[in-house]
Protein backbone atom coordinates (compact mmCIF):
# COMPACT_ATOMS: atom_id res chain seq x y z
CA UNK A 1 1.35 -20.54 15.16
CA UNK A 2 4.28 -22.19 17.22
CA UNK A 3 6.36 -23.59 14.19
CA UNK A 4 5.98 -20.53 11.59
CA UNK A 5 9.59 -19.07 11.46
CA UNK A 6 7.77 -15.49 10.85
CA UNK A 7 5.57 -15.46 13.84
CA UNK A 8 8.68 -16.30 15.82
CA UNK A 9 10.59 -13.71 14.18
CA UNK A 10 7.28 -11.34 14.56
CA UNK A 11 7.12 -12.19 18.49
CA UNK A 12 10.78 -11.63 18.94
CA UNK A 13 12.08 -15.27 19.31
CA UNK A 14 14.34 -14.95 16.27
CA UNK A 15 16.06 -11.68 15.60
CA UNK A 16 15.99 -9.74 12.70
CA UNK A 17 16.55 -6.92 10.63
CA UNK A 18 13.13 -4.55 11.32
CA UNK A 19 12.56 -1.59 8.77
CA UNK A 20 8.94 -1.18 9.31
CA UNK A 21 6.61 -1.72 12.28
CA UNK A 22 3.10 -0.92 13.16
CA UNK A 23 -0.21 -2.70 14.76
CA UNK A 24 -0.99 -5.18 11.96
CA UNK A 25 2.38 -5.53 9.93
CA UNK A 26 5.98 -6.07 10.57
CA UNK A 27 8.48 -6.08 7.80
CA UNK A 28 12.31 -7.20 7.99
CA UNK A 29 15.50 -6.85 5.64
CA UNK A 30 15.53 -10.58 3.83
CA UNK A 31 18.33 -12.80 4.71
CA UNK A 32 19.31 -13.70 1.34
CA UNK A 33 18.77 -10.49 -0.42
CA UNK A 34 18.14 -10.98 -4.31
CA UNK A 35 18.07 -7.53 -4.69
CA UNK A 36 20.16 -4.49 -2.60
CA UNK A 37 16.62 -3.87 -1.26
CA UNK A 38 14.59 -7.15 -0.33
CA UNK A 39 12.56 -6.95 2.15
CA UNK A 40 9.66 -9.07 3.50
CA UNK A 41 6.63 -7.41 4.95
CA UNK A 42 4.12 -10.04 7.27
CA UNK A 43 0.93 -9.38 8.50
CA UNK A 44 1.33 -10.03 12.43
CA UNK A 45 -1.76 -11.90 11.83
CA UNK A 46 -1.06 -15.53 10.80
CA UNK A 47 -2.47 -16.24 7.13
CA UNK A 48 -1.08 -19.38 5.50
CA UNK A 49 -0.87 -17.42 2.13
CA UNK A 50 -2.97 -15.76 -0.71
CA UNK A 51 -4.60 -18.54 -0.82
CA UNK A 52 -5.83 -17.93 2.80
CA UNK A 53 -7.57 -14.64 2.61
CA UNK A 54 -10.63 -15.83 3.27
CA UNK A 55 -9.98 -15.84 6.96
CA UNK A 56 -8.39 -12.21 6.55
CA UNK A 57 -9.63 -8.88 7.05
CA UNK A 58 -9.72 -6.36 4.06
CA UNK A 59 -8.61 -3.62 6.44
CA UNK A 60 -5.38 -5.89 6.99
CA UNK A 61 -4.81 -6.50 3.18
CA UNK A 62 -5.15 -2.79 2.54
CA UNK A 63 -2.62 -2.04 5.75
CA UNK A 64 0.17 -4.72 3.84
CA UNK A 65 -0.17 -2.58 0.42
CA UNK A 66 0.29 0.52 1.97
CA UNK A 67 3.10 -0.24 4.30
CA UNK A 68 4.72 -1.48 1.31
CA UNK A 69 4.02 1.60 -0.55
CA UNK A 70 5.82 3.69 2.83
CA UNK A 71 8.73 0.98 3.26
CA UNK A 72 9.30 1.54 -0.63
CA UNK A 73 9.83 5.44 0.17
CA UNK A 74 11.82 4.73 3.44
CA UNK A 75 14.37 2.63 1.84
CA UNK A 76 14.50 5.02 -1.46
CA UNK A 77 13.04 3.30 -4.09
CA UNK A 78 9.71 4.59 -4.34
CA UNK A 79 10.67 6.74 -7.52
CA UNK A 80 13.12 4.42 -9.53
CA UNK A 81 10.83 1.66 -8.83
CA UNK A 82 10.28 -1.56 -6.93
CA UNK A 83 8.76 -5.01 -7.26
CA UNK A 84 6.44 -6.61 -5.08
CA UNK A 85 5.78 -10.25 -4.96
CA UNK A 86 4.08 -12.80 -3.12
CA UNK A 87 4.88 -16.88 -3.88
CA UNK A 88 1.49 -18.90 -3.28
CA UNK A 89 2.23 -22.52 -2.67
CA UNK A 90 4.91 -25.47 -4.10
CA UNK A 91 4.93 -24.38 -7.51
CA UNK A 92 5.58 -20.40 -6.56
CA UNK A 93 8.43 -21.47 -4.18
CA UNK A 94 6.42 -20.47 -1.39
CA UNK A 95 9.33 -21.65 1.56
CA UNK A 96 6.91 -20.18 4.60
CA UNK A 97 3.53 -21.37 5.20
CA UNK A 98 2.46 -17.15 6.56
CA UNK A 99 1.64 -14.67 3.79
CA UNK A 100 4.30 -12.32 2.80
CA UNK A 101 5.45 -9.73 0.30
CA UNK A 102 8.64 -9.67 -1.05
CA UNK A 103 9.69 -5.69 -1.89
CA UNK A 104 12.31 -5.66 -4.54
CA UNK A 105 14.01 -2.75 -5.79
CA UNK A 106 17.34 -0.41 -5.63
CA UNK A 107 18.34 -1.42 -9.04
CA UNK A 108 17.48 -2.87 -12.95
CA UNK A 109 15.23 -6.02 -12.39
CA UNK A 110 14.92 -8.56 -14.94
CA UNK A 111 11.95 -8.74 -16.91
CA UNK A 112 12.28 -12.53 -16.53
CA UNK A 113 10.26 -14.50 -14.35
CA UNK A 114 12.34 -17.48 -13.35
């Protein structure tokens, strides 16, 4: 998709801070961290959001949970714990139309969901 600021940043238009990389996903340090480890992890495949899957493959859905699960243990937070999120639409905050995870961890997260 020509506008989505993560295919850009998946086809190399836009730099950015790459932690994990492999056929189907690409995942990048966040830009405004809201945690000391935030990172985003994309499918290279454009999907508007979980509300999208429809058009998506279940061997891609099962490739973004376990490169989350291996980006988790590569930035050291795979035994104290991590959060992963993903917003789905206006309400959720959703800010790009391309379905990612946010990977939260590296230290006490609120219980709070703001």
């Amino acid at each position: 998709m020509n506008d989505c600021l993560f295919c850009k940043i998946i086809a190399g238009d836009i730099p950015s801070g790459r932690v994990y990389e492999d056929e189907r996903i690409y995942a990048f340090k966040d830009i405004n961290p809201q945690a000391p480890v935030h990172v985003l992890i994309v499918p290279k495949t454009h999907l508007s959001g979980l509300d999208g899957l429809e058009e998506a493959e279940d061997r891609l859905l099962a490739s973004l949970l376990r490169a989350a699960h291996t980006i988790a243990a590569r930035e050291g937070v795979e035994t104290s714990g991590y959060r992963l999120i993903s917003n789905c639409g206006p309400d959720a905050c959703q800010s790009v139309k391309h379905l990612h995870f946010h990977l939260l961890g590296g230290k006490q997260l609120s219980e709070e969901m703001d």
